[in-house]
N, C-alpha and C. Protein backbone atom coordinates (compact mmCIF):
# COMPACT_ATOMS: atom_id res chain seq x y z
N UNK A 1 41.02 -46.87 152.97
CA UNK A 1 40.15 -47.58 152.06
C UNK A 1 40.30 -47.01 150.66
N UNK A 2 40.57 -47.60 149.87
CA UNK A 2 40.55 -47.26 148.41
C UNK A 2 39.72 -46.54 147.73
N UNK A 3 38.33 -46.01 148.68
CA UNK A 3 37.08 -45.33 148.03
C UNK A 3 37.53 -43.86 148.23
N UNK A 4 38.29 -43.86 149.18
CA UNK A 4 38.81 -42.04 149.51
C UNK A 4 39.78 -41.68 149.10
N UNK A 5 40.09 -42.15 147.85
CA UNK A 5 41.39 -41.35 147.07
C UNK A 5 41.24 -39.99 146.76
N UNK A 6 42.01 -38.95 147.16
CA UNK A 6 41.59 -38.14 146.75
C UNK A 6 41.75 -37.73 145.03
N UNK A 7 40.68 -36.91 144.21
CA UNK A 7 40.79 -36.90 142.72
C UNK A 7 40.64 -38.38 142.35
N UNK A 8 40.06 -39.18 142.92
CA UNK A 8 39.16 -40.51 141.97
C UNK A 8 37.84 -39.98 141.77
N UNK A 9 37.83 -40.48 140.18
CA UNK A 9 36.62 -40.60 139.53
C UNK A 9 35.88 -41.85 139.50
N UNK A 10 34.83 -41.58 139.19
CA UNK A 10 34.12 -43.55 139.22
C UNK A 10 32.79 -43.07 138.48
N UNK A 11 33.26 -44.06 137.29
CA UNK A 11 32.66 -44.52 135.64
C UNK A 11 31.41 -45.01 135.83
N UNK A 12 30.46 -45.07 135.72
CA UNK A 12 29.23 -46.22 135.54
C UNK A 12 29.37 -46.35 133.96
N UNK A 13 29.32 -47.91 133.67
CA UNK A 13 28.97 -48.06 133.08
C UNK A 13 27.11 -48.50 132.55
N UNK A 14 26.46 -47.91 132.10
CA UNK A 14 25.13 -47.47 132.28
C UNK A 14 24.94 -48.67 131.27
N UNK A 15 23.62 -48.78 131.31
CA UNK A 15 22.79 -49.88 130.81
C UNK A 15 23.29 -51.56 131.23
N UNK A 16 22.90 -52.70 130.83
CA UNK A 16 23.40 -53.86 131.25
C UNK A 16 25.06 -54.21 131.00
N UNK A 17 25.85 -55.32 131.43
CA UNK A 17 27.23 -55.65 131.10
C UNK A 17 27.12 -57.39 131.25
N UNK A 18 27.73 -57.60 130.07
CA UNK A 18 27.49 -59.36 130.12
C UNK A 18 28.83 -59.57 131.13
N UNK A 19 28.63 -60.29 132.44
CA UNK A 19 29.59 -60.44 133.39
C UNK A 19 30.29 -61.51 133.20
N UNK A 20 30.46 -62.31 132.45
CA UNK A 20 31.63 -63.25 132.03
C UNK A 20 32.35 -62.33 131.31
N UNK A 21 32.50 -60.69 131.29
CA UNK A 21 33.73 -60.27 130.56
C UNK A 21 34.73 -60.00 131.90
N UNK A 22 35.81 -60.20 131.57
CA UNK A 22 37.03 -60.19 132.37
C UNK A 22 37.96 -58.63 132.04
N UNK A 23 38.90 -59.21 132.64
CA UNK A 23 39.57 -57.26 132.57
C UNK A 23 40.10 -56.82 131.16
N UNK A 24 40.34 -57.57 130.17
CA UNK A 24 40.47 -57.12 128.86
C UNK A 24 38.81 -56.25 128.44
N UNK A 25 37.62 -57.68 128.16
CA UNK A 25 37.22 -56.95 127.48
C UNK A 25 36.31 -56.28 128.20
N UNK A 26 36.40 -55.70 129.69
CA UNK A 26 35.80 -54.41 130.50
C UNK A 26 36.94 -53.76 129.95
N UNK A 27 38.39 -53.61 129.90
CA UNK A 27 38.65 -52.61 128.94
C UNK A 27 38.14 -51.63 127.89
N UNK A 28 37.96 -52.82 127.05
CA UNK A 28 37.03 -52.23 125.53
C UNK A 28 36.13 -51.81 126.00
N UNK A 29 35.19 -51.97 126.87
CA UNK A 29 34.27 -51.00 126.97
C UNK A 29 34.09 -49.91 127.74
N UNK A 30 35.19 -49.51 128.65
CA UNK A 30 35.63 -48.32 129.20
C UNK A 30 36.51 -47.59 127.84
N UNK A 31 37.08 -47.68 127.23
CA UNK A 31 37.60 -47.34 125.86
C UNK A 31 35.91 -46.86 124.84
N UNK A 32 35.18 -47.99 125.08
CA UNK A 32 34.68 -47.57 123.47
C UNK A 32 33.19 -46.82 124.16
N UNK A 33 32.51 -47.24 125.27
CA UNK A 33 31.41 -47.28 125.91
C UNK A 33 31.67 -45.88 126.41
N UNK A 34 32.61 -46.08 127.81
CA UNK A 34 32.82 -44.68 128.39
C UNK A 34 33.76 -43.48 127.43
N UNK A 35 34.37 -43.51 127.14
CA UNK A 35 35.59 -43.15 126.04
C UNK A 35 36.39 -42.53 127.15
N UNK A 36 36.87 -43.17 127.88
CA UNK A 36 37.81 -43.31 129.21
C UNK A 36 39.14 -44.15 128.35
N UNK A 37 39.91 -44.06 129.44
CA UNK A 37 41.44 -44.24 129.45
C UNK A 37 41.17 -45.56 130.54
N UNK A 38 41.51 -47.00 130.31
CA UNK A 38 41.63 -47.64 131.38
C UNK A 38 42.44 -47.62 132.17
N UNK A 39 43.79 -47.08 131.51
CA UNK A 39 44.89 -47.29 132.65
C UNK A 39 44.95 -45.70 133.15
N UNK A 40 43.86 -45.22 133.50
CA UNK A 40 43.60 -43.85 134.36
C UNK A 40 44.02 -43.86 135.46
N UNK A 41 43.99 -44.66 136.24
CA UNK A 41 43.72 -45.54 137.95
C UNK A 41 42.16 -44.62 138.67
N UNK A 42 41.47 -44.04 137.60
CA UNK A 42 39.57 -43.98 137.82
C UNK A 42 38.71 -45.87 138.14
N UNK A 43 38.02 -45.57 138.68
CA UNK A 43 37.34 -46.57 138.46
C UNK A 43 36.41 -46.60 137.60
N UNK A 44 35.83 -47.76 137.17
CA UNK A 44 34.79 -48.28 136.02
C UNK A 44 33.93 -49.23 136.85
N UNK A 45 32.41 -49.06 136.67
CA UNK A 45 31.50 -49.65 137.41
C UNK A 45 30.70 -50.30 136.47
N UNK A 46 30.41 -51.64 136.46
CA UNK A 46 29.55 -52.08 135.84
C UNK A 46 28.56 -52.87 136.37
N UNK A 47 27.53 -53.57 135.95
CA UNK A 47 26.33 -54.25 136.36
C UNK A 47 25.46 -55.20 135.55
N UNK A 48 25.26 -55.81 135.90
CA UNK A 48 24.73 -57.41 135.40
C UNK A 48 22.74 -56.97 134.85
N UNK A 49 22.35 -57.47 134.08
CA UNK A 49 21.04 -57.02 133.54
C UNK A 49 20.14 -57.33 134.89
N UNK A 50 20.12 -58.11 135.80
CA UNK A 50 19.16 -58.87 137.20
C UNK A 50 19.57 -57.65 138.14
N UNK A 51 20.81 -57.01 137.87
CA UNK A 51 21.30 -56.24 139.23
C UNK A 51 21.60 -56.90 140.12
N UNK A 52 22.13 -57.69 140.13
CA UNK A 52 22.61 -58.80 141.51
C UNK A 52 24.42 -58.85 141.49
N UNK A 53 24.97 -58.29 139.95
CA UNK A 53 26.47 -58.44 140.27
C UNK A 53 26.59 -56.81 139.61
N UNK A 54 27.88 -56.69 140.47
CA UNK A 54 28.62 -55.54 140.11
C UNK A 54 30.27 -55.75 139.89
N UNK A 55 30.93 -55.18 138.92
CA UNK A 55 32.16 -55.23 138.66
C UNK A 55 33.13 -54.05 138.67
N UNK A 56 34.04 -53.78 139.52
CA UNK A 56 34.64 -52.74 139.27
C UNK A 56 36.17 -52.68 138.94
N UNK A 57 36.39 -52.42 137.83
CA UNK A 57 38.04 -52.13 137.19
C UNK A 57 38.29 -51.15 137.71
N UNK A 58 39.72 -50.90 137.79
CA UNK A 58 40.40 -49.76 138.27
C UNK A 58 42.02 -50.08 137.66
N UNK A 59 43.21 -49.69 137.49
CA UNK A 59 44.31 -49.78 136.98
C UNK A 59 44.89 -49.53 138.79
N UNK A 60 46.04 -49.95 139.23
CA UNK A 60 46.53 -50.01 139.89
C UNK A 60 48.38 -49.62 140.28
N UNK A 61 48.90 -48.92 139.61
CA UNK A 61 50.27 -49.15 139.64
C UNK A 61 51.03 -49.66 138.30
N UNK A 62 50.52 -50.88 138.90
CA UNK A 62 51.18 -51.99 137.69
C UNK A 62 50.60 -53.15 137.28
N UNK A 63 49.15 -52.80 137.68
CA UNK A 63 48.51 -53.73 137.05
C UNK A 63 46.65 -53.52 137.37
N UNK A 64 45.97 -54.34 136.59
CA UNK A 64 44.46 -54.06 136.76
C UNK A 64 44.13 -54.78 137.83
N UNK A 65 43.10 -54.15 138.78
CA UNK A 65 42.80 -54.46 139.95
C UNK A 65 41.01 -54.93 139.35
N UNK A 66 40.34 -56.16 139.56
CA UNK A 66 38.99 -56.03 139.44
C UNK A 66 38.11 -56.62 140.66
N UNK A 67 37.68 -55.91 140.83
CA UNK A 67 36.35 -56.30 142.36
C UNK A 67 35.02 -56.59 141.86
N UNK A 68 34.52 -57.69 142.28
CA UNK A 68 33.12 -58.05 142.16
C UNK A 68 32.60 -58.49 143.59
N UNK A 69 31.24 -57.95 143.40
CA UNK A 69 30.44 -58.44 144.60
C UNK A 69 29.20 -58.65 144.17
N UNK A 70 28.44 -60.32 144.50
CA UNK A 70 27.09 -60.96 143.87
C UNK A 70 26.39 -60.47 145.44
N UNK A 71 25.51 -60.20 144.65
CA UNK A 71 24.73 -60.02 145.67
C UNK A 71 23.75 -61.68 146.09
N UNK A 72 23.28 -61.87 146.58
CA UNK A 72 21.97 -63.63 147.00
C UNK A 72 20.52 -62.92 146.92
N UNK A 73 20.35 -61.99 147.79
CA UNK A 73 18.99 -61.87 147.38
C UNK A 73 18.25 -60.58 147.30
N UNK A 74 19.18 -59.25 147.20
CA UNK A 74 18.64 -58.04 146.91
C UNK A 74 19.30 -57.79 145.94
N UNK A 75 18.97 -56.85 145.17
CA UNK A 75 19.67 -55.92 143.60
C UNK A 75 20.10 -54.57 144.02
N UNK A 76 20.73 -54.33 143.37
CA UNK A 76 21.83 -52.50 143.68
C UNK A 76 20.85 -51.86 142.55
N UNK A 77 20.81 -50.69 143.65
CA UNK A 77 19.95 -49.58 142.69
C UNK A 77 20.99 -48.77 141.80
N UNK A 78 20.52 -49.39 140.43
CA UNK A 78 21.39 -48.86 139.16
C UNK A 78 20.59 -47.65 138.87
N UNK A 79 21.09 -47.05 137.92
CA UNK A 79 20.59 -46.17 137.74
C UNK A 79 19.49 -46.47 135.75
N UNK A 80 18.51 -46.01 136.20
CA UNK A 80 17.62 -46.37 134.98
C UNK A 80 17.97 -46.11 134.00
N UNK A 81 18.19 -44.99 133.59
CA UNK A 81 18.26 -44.01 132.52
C UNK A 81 19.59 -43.82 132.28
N UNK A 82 20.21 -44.15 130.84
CA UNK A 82 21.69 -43.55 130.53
C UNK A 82 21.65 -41.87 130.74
N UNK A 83 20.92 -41.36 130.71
CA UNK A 83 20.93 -39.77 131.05
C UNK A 83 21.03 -39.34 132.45
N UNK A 84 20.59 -40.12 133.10
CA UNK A 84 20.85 -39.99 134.77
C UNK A 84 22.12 -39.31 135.28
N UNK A 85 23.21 -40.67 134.91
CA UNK A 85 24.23 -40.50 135.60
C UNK A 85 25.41 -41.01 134.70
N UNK A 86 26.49 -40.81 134.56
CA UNK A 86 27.67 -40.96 133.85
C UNK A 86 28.85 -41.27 134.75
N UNK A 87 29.25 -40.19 135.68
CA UNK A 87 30.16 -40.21 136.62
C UNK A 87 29.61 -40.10 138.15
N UNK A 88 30.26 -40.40 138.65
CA UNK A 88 29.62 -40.07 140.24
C UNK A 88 30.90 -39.90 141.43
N UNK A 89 30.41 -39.80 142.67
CA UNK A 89 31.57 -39.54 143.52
C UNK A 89 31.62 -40.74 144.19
N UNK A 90 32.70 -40.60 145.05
CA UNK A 90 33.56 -42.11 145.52
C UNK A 90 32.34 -42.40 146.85
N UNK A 91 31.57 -41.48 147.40
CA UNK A 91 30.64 -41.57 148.01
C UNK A 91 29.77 -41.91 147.73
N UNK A 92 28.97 -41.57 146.59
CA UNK A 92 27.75 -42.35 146.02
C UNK A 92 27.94 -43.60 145.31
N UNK A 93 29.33 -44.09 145.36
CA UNK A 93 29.76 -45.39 145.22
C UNK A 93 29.42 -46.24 146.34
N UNK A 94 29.64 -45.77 147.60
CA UNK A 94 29.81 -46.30 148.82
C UNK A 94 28.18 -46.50 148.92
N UNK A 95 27.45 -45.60 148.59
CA UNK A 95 25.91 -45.97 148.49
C UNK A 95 25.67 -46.87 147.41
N UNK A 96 26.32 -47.04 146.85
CA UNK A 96 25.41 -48.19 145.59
C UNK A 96 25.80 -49.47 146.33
N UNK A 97 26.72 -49.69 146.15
CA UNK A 97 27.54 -51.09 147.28
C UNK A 97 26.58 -51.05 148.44
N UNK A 98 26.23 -50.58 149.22
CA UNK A 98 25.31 -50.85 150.19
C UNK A 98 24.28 -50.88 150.03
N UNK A 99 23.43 -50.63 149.03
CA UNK A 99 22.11 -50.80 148.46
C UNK A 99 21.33 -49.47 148.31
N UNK A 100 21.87 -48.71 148.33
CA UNK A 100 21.22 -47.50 148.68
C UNK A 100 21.32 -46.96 146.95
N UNK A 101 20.63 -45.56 146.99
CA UNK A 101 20.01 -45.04 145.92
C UNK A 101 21.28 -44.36 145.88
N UNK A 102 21.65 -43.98 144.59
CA UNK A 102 22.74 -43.08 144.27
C UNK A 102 22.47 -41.13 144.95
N UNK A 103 21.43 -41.09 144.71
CA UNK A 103 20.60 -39.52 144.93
C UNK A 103 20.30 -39.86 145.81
N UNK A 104 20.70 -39.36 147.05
CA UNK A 104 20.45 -39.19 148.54
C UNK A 104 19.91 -38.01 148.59
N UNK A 105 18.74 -37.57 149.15
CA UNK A 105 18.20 -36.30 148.74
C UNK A 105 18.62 -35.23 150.19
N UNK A 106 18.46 -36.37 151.24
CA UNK A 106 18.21 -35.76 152.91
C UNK A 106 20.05 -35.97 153.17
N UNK A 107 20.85 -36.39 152.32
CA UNK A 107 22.72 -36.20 152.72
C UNK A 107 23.08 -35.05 152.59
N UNK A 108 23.83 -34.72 153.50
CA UNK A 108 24.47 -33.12 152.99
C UNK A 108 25.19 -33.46 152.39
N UNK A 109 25.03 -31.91 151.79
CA UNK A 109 25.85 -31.53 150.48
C UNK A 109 27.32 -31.43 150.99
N UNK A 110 27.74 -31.68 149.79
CA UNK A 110 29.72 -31.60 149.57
C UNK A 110 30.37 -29.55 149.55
N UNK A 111 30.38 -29.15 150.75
CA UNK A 111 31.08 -27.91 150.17
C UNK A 111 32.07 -28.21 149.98
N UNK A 112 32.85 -26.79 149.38
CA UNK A 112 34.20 -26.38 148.72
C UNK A 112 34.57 -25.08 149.09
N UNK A 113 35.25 -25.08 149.92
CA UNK A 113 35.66 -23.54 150.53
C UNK A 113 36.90 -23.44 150.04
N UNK A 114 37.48 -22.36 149.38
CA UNK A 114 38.47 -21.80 149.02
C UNK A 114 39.65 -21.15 150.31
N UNK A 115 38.51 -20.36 151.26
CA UNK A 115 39.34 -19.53 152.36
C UNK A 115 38.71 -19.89 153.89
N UNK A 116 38.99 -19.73 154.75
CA UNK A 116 38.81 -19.97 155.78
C UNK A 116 39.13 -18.87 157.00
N UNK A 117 37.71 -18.25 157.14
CA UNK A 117 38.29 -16.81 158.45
C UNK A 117 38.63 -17.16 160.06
């Protein structure tokens, strides 16, 4: 699945996104908004002011890949506050897409072990 790359990043773009923009001008605003590189192959997350659509750019190889999913009758928990959140992991992606809160409080934590006895 494309969410477990290892070393992917994933962008929110925070506050509303007018969703008739297409993969140019979600460009410009991973450029001017995030001050990201589009052709990173990171993803870029964006969201509709209702919370009912989400858009995600990503660069691909050789070309821009974009995913949208409308939701019918629940909203994705965005995040309120531009201070919240900026970047996140490919996991708390997997929670926004499913409706869930980005801050899972009761998920274990992500270690990082260096050595192993």
């Amino acid at each position: 699945m494309w969410l477990a790359s290892p070393g992917l990043k994933v962008y929110l773009g925070l506050g509303e996104t007018d969703m008739r923009k297409s993969i140019d001008g979600l460009c410009i605003l991973v450029s001017k908004q995030l001050k990201q590189d589009p052709l990173s192959g990171h993803m870029f997350i964006f969201c509709n002011r209702r919370r009912t659509i989400m858009k995600i750019l990503y660069w691909d190889t050789n070309g821009f890949c974009l995913w949208q999913k409308r939701l019918e009758k629940d909203k994705f928990r965005w995040p309120k506050k531009a201070a919240e959140v900026k970047e996140i992991s490919s996991r708390q992606l997997q929670w926004l897409i499913e409706g869930l809160e980005i801050n899972q409080p009761e998920a274990h934590a992500s270690l990082n072990y260096e050595t192993v006895y």
